[in-house]
C-alpha atoms as a PDB file:
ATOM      1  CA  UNK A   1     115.389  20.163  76.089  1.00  0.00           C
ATOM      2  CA  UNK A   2     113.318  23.423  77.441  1.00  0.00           C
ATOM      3  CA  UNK A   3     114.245  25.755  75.060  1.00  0.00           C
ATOM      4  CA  UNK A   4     113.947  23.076  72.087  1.00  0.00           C
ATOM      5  CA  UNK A   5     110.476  22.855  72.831  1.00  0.00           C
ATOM      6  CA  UNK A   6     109.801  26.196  73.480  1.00  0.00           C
ATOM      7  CA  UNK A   7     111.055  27.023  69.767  1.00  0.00           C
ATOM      8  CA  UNK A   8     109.710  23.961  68.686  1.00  0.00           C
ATOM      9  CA  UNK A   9     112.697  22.593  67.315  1.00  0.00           C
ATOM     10  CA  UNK A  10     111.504  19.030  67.317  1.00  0.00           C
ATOM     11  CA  UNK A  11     108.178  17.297  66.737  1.00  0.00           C
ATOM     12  CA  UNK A  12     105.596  16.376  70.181  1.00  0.00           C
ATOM     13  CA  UNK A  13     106.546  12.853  69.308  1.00  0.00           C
ATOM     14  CA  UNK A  14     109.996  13.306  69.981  1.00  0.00           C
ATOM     15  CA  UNK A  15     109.660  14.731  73.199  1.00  0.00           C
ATOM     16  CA  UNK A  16     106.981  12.288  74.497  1.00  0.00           C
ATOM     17  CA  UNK A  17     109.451   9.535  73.558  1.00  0.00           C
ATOM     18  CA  UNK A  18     112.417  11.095  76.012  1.00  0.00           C
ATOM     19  CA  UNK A  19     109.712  11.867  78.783  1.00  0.00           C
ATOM     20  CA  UNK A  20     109.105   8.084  78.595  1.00  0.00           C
ATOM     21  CA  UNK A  21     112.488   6.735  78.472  1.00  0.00           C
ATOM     22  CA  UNK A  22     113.324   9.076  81.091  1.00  0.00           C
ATOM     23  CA  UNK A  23     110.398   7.912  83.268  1.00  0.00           C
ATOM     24  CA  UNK A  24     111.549   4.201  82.798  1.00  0.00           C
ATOM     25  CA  UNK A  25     115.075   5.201  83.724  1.00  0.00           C
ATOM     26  CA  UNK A  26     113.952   6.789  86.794  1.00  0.00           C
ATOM     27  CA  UNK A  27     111.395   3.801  87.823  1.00  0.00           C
ATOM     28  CA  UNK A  28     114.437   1.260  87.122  1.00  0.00           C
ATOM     29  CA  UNK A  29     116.907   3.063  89.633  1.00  0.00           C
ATOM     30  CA  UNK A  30     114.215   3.230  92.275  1.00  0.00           C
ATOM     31  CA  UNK A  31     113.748  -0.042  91.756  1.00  0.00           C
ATOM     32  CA  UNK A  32     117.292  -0.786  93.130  1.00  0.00           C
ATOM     33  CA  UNK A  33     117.544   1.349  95.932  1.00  0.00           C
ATOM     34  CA  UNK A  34     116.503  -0.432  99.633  1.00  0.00           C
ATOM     35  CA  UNK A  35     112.928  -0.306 100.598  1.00  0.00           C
ATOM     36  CA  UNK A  36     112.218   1.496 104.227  1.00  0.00           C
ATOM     37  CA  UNK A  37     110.585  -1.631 105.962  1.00  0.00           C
ATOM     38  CA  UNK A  38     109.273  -2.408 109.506  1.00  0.00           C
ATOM     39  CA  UNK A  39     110.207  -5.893 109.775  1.00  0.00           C
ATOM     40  CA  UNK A  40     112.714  -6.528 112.857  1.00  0.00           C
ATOM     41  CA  UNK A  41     114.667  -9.896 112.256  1.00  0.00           C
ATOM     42  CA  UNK A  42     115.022 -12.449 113.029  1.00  0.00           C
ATOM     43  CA  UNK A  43     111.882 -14.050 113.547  1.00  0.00           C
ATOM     44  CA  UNK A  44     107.909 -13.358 114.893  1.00  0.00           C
ATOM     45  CA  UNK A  45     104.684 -12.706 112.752  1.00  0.00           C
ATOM     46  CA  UNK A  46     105.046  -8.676 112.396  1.00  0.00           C
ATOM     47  CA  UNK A  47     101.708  -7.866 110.353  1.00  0.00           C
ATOM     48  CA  UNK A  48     102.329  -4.350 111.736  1.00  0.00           C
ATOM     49  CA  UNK A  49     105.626  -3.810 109.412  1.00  0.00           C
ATOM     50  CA  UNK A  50     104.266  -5.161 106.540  1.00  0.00           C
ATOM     51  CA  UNK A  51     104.906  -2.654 103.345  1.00  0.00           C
ATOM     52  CA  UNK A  52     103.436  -1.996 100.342  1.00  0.00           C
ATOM     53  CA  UNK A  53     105.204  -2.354  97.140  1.00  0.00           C
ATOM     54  CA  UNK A  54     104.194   0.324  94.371  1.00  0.00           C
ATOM     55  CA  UNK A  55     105.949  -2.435  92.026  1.00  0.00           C
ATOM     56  CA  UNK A  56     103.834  -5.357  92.746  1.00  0.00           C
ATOM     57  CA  UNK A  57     101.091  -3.310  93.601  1.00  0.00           C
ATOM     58  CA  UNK A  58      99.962  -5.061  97.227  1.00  0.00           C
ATOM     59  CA  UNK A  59     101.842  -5.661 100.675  1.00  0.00           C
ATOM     60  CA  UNK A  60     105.197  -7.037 101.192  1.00  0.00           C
ATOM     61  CA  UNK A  61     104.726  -9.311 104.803  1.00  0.00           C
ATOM     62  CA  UNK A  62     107.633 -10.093 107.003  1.00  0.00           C
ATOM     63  CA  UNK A  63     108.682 -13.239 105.965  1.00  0.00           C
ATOM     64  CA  UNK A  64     110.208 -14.669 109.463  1.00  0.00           C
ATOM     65  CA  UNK A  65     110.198 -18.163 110.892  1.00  0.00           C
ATOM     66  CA  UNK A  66     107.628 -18.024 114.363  1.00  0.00           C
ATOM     67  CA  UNK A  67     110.374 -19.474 116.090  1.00  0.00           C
ATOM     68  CA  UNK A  68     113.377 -17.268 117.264  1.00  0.00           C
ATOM     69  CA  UNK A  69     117.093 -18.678 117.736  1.00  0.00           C
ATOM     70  CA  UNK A  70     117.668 -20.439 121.264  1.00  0.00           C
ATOM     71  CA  UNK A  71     119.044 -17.789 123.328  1.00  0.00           C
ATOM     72  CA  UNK A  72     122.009 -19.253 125.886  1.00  0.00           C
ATOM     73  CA  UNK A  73     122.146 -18.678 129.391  1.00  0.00           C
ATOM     74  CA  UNK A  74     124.858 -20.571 132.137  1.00  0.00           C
ATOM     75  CA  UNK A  75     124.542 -19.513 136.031  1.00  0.00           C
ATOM     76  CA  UNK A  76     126.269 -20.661 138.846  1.00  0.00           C
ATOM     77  CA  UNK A  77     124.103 -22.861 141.331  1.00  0.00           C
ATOM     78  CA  UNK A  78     122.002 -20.841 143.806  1.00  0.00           C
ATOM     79  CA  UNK A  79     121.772 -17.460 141.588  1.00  0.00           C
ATOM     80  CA  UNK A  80     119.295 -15.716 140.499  1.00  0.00           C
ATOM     81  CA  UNK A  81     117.941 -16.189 136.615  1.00  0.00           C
ATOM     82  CA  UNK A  82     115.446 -13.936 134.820  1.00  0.00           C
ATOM     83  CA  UNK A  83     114.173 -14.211 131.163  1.00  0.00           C
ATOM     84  CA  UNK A  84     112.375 -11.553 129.681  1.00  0.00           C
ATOM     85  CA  UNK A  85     110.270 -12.074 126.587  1.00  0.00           C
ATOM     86  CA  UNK A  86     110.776  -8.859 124.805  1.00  0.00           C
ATOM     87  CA  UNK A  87     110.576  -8.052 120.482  1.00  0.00           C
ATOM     88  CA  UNK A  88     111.888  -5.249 118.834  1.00  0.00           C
ATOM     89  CA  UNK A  89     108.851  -5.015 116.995  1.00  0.00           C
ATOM     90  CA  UNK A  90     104.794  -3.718 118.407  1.00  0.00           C
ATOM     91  CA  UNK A  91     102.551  -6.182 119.867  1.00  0.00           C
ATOM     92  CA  UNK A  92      99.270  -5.918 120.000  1.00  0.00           C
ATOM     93  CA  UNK A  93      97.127  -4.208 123.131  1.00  0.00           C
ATOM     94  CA  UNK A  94      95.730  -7.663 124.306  1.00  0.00           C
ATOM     95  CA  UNK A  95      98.884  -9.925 123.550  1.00  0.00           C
ATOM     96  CA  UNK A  96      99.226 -12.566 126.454  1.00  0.00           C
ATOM     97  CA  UNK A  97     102.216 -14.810 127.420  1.00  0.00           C
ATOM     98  CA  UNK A  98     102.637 -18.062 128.232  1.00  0.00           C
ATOM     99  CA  UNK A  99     106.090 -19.932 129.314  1.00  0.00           C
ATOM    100  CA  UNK A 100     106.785 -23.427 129.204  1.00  0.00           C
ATOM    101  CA  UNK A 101     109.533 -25.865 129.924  1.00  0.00           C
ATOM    102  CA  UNK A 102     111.614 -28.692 128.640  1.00  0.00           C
ATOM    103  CA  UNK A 103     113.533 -30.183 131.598  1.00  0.00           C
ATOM    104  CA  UNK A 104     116.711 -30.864 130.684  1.00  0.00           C
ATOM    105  CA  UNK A 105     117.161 -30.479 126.835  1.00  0.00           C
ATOM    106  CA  UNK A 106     118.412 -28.122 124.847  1.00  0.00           C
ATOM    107  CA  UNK A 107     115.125 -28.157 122.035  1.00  0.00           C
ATOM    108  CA  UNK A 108     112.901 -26.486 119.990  1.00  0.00           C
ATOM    109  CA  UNK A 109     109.990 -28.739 119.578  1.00  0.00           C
ATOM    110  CA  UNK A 110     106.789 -28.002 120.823  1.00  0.00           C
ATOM    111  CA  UNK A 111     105.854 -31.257 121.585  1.00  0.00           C
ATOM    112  CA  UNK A 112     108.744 -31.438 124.383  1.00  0.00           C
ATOM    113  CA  UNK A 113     107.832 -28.587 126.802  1.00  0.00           C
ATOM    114  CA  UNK A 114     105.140 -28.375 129.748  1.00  0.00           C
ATOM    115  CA  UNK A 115     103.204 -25.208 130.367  1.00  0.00           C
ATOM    116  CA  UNK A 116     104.894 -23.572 133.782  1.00  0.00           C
ATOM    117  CA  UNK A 117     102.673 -20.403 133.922  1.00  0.00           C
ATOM    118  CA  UNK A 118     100.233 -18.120 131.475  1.00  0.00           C
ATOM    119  CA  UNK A 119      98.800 -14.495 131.735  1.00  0.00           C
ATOM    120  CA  UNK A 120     100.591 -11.156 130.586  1.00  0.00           C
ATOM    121  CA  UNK A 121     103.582 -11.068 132.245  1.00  0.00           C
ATOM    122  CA  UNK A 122     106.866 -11.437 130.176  1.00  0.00           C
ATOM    123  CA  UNK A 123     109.362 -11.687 132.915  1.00  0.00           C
ATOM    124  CA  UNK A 124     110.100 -15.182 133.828  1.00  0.00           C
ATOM    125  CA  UNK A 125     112.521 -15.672 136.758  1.00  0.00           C
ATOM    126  CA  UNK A 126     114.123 -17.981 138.951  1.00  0.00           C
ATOM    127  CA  UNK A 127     114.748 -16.416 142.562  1.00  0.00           C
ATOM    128  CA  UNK A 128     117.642 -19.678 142.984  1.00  0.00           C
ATOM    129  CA  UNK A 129     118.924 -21.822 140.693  1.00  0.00           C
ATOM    130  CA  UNK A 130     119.687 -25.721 140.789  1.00  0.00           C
ATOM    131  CA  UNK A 131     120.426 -28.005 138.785  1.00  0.00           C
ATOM    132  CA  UNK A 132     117.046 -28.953 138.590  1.00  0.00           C
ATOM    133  CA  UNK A 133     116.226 -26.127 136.406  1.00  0.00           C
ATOM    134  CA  UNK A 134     118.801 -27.338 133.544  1.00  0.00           C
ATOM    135  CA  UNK A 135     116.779 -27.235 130.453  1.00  0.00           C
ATOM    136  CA  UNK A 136     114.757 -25.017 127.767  1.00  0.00           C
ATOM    137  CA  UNK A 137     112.352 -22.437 128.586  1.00  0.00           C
ATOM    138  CA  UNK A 138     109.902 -21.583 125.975  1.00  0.00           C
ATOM    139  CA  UNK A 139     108.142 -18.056 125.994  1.00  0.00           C
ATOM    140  CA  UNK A 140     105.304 -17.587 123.184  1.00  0.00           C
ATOM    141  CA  UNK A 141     103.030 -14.232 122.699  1.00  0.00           C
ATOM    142  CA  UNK A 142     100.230 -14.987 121.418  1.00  0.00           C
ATOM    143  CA  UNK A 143      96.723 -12.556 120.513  1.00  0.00           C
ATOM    144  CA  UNK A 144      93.347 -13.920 119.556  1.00  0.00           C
ATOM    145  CA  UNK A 145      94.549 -17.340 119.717  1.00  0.00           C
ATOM    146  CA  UNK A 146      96.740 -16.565 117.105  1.00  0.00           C
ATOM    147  CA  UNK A 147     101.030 -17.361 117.892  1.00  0.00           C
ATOM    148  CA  UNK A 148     102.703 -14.029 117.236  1.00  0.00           C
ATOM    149  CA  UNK A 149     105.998 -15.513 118.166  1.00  0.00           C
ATOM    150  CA  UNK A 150     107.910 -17.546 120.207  1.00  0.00           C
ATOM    151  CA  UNK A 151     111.523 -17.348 122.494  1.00  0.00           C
ATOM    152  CA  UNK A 152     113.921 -19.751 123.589  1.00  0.00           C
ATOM    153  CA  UNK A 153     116.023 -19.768 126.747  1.00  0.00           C
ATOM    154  CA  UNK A 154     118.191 -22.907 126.915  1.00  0.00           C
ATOM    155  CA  UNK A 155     119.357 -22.691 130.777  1.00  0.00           C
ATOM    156  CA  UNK A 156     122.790 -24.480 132.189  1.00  0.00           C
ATOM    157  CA  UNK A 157     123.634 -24.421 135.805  1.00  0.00           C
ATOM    158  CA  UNK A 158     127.210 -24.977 137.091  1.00  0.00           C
ATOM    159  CA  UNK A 159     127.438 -26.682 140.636  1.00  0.00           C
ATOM    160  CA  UNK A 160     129.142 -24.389 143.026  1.00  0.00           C
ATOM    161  CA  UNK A 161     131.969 -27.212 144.056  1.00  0.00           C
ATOM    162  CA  UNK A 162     132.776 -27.352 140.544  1.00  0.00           C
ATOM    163  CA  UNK A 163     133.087 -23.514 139.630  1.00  0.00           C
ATOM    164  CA  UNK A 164     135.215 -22.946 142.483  1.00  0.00           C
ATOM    165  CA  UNK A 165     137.615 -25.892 141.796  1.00  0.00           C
ATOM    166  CA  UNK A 166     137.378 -24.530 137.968  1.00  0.00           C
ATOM    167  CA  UNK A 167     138.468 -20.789 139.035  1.00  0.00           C
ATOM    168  CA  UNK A 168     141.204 -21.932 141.238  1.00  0.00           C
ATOM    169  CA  UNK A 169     142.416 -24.380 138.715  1.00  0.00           C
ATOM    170  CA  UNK A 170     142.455 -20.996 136.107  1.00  0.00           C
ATOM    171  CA  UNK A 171     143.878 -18.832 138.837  1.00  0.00           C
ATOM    172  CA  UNK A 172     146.965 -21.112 138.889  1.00  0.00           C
ATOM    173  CA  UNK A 173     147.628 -22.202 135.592  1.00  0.00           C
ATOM    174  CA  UNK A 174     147.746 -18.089 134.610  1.00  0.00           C
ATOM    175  CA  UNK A 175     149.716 -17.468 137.260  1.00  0.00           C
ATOM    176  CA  UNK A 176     152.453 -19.605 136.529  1.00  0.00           C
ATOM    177  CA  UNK A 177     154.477 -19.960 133.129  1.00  0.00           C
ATOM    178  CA  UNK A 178     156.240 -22.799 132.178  1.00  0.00           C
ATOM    179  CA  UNK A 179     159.292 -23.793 134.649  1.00  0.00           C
ATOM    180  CA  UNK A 180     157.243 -22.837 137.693  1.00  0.00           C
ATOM    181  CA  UNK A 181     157.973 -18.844 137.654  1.00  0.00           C
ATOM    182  CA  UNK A 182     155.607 -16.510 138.416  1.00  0.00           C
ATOM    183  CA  UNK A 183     153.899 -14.776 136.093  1.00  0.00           C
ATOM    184  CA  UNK A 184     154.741 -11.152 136.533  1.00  0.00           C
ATOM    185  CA  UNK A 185     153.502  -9.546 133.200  1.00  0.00           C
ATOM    186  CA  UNK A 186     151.900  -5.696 133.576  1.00  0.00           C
ATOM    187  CA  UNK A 187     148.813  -7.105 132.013  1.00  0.00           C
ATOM    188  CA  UNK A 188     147.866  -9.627 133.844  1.00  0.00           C
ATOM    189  CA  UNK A 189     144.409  -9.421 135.810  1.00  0.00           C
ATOM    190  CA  UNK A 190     144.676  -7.841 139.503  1.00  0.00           C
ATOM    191  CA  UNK A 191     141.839 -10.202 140.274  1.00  0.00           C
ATOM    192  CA  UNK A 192     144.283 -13.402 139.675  1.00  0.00           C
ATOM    193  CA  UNK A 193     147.402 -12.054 142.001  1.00  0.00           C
ATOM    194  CA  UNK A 194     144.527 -11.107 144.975  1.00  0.00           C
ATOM    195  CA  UNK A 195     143.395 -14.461 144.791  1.00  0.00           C
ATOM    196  CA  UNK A 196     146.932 -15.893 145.096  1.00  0.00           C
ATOM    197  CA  UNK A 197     148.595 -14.165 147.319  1.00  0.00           C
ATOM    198  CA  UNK A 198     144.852 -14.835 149.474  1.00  0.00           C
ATOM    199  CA  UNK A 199     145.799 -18.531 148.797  1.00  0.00           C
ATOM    200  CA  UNK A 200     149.598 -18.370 149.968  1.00  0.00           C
ATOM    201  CA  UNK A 201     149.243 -15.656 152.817  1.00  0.00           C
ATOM    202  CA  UNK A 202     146.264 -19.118 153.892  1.00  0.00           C
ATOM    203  CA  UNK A 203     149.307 -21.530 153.322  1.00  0.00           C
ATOM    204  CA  UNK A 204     152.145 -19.489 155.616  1.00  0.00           C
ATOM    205  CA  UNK A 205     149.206 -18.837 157.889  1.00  0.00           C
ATOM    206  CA  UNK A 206     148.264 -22.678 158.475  1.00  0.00           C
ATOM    207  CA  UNK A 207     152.272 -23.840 158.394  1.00  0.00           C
ATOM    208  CA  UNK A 208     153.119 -21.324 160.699  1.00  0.00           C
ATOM    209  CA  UNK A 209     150.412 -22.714 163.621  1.00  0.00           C
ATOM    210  CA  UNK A 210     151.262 -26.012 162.581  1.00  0.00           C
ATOM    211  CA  UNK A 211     154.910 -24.985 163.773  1.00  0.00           C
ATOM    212  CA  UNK A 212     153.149 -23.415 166.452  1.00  0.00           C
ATOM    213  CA  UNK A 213     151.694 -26.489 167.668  1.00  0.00           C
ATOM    214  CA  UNK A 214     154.702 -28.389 167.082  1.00  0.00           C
ATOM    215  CA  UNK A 215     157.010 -26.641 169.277  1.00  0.00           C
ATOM    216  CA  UNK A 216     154.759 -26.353 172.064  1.00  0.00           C
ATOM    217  CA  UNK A 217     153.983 -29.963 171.916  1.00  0.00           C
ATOM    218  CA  UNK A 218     157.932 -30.631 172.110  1.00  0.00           C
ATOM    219  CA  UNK A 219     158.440 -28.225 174.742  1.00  0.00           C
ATOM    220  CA  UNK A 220     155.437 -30.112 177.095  1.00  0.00           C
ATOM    221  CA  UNK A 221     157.403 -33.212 176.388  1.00  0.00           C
ATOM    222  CA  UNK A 222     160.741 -31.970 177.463  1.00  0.00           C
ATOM    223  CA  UNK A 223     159.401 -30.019 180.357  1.00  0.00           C
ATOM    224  CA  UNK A 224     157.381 -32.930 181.415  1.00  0.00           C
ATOM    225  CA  UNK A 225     160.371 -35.322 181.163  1.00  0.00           C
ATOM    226  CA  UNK A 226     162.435 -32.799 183.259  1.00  0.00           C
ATOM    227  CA  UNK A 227     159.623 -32.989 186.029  1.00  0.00           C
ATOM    228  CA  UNK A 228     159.831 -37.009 186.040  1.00  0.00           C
ATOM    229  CA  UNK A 229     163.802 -37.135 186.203  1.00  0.00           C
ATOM    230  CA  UNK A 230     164.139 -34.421 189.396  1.00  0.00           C
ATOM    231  CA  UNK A 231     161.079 -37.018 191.298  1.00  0.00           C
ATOM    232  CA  UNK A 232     163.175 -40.210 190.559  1.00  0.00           C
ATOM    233  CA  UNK A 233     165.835 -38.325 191.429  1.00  0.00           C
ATOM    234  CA  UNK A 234     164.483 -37.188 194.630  1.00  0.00           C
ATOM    235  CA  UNK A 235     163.153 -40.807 195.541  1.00  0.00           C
ATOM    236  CA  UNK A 236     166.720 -42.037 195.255  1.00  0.00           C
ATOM    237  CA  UNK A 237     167.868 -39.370 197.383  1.00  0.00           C
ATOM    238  CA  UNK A 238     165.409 -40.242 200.039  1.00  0.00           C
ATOM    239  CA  UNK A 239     165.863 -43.957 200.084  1.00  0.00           C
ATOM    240  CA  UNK A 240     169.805 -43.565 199.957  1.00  0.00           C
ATOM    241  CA  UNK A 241     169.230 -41.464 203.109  1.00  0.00           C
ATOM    242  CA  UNK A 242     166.755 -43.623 204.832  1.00  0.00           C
ATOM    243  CA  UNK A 243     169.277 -46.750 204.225  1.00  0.00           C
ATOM    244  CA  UNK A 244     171.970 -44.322 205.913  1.00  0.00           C
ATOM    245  CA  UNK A 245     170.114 -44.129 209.238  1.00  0.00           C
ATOM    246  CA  UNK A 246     169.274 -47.711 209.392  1.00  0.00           C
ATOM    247  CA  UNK A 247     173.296 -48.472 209.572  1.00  0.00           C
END
């Protein structure tokens, strides 16, 4: 196409119309290719990673909901619990924080939770849990009085009696295959075996003081028994003799 136009092979015209097609190809393929955004799914107002779009001519926001998917969380009773409200994307300088809670649901709606604590700090923790701390958390960052986003921790808390009947209830039934035999694969979890044999080596301990017990009890009886049959022994001795010397 140089060296046509260089000898000018072709009329202007002709040259201007393939520049133009060529520039319409080009704008239609970059049209397709993915845009370099700063939006961070899946939810929060990100102004910051808004984009502009040389197609539409003005800036593409991040379309997110303000609310962000409930986040799951199950502790045993009497441990420790800490929620952090952290984004992926920037906040602003003066972007505050405050947590609130729905006892005992698992919701998103505003109108359920109870403001717990406000200020700038974004950890939220529980030094020991109960069950009275079953429920939703709700941490919202917030700047000018204007919601940036907003986190949810739904929190469950398993009693302690009932995790450790649960894990000893586990630690049998996959240590045991059906017919009662042991199970004695090379994968199975050290941590299952340790706990058994702790269980059993309990079991032969308590039988064996049982037994203890047992035979020491019988032994005190039959010693004790011994001791009463040599005295009435002895008393018939000495009365036989005393009758002899009365004759």
């Amino acid at each position: 196409m140089v060296e046509e136009f260089d000898k000018k092979l072709n009329q202007e015209t002709v040259y201007e119309s393939r520049l133009q097609k060529a520039a319409s190809n080009f704008i239609k393929a970059a049209s397709k290719l993915p845009r370099v955004s700063g939006c961070f799914p899946p939810c929060g107002f990100q102004s910051a990673g808004a984009v502009y779009n040389c197609i539409s001519c003005q800036y593409d926001s991040c379309e997110f909901p303000l609310d962000c998917p409930v986040k799951e969380i199950e502790v045993m009773e009497n441990t420790r619990v800490e929620m952090r409200c952290d984004v992926l994307f920037d906040l602003p300088n003066d972007a505050e924080v405050t947590w609130r809670y729905a006892e005992e649901l698992k919701t998103q709606e505003v109108d359920q939770f109870k403001e717990v604590t406000a200020g700038v700090d974004r950890l939220y923790s529980i030094p020991s849990a109960n069950l009275e701390h079953k429920g939703t958390y709700q941490c919202e960052i917030y700047s000018n009085r204007r919601s940036i986003v907003r986190l949810y921790f739904s929190i469950t808390v398993t009693p302690q009696l009932v995790a450790g009947h649960t894990e000893l209830q586990e630690i049998f039934d996959q240590s045991l295959l059906p017919g009662g035999q042991l199970l004695t694969a090379a994968g199975a979890a050290p941590r299952f075996f340790l706990h058994l044999l702790l269980f059993l080596l309990t079991t032969c301990l308590t039988t064996s003081l049982l037994l203890l017990f047992l035979s020491l009890g019988v032994l005190y009886w039959l010693s004790v028994s011994e001791i009463s049959h040599n005295v009435e022994d002895s008393d018939e001795e000495d009365c036989f003799g005393v009758s002899l010397l009365s004759v």
